[in-house]
C-alpha atoms as a PDB file:
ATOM      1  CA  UNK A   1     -44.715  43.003 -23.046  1.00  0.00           C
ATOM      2  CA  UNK A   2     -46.287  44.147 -19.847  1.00  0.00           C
ATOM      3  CA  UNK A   3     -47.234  42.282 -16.982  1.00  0.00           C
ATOM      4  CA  UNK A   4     -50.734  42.752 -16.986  1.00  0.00           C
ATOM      5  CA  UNK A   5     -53.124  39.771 -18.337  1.00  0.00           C
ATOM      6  CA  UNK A   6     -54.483  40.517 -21.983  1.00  0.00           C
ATOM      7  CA  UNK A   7     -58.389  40.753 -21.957  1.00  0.00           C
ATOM      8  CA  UNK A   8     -59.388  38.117 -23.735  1.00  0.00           C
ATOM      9  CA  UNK A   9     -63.579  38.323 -24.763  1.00  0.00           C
ATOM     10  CA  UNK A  10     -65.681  36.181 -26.171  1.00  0.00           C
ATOM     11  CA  UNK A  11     -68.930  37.542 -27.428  1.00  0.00           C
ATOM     12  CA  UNK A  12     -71.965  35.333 -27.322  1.00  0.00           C
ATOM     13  CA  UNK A  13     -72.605  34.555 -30.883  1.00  0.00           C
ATOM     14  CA  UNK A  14     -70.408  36.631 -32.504  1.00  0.00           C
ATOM     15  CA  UNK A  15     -66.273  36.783 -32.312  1.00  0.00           C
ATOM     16  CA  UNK A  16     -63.612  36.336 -30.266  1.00  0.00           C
ATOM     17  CA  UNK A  17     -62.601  40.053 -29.183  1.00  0.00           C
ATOM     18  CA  UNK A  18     -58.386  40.024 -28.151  1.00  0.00           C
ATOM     19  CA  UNK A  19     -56.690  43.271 -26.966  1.00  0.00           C
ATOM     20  CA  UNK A  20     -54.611  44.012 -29.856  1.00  0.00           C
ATOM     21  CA  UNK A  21     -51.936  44.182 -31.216  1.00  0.00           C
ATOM     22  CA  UNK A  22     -52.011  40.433 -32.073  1.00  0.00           C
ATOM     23  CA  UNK A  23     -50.337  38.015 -33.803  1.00  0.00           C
ATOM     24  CA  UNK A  24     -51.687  34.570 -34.995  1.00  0.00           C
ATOM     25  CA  UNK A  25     -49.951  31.596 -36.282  1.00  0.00           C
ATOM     26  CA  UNK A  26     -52.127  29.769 -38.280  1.00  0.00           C
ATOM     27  CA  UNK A  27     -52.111  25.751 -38.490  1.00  0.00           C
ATOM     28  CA  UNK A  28     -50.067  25.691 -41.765  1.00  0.00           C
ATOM     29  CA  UNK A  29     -47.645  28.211 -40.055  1.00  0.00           C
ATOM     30  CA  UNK A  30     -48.838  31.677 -41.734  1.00  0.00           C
ATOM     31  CA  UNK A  31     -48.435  34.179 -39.895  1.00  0.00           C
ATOM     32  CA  UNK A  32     -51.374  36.530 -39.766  1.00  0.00           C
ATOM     33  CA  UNK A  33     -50.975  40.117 -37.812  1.00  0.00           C
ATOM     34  CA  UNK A  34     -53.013  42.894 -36.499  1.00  0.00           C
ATOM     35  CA  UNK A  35     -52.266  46.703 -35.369  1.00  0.00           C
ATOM     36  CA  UNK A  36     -55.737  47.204 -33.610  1.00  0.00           C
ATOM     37  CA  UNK A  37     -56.087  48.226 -30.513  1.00  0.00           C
ATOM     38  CA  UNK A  38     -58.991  45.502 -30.127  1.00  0.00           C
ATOM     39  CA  UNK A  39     -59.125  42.731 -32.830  1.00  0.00           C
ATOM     40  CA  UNK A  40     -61.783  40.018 -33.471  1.00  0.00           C
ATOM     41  CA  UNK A  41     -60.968  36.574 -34.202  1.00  0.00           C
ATOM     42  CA  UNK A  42     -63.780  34.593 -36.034  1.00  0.00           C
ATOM     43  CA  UNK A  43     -64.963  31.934 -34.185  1.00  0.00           C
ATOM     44  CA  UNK A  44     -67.475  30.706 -36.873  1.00  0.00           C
ATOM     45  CA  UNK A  45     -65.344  30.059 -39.951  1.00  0.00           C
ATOM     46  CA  UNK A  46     -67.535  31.633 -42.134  1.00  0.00           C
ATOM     47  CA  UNK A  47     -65.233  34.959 -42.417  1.00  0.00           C
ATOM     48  CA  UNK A  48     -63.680  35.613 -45.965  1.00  0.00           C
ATOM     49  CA  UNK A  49     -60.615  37.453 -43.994  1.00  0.00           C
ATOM     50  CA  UNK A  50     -60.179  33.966 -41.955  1.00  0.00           C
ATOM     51  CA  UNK A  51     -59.373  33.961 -38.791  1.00  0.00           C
ATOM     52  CA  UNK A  52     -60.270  37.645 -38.705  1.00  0.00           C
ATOM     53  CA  UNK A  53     -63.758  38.261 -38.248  1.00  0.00           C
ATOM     54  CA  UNK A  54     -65.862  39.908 -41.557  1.00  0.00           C
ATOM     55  CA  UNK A  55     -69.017  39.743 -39.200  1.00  0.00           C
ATOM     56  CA  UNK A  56     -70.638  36.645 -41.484  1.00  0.00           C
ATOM     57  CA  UNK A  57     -71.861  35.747 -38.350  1.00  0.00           C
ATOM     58  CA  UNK A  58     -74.808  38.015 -38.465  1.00  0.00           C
ATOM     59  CA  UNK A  59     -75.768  36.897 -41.841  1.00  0.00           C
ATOM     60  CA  UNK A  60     -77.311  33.648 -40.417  1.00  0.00           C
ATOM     61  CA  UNK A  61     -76.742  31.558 -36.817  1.00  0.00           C
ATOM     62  CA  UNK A  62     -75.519  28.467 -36.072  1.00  0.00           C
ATOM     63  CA  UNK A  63     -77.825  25.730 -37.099  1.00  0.00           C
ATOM     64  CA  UNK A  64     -80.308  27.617 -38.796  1.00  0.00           C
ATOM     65  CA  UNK A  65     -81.132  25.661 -41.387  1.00  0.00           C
ATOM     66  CA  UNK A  66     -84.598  27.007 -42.320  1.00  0.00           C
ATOM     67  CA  UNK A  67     -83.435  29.351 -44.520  1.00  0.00           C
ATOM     68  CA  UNK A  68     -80.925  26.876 -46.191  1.00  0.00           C
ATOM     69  CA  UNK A  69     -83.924  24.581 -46.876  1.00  0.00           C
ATOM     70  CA  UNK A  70     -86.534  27.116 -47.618  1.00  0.00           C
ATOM     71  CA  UNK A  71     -83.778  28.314 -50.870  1.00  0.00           C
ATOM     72  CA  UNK A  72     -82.763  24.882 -51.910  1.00  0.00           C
ATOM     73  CA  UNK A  73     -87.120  23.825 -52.113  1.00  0.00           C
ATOM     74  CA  UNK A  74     -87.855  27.464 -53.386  1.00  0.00           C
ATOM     75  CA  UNK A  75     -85.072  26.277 -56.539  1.00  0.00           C
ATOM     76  CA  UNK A  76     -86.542  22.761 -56.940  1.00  0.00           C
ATOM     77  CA  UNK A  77     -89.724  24.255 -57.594  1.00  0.00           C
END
């Protein structure tokens, strides 16, 4: 490991960015790796690659709930 800091990024909206390679230990102890040069960590949940980001977060913000009301009244119609 060298002795320079790791950048460590965190992008308005969107992931955490890491200088890679990275390794994560997950809260149930799983180990989850990455080989990328630059490697984003979800920091909405929403990812189906948890806690790597699948960009989800640019399907629909934080606390938009406009759209989730506008489907569920568009269905009880």
């Amino acid at each position: 490991m060298t002795d320079e800091p790791r950048l460590v990024r965190v992008v308005p909206g969107g992931p955490v960015m890491v200088e890679g390679p990275v390794r994560i230990e997950m809260p149930d102890g799983k180990i989850v790796e990455s080989d990328r040069f630059m490697v984003a960590i979800c920091a909405c949940r929403r990812s189906k690659t948890y806690p790597l980001c699948d960009t989800s977060h640019r399907r629909r913000q934080r606390g938009d709930n406009a759209t989730d009301q506008g489907s569920v009244q568009g269905v009880a119609q």
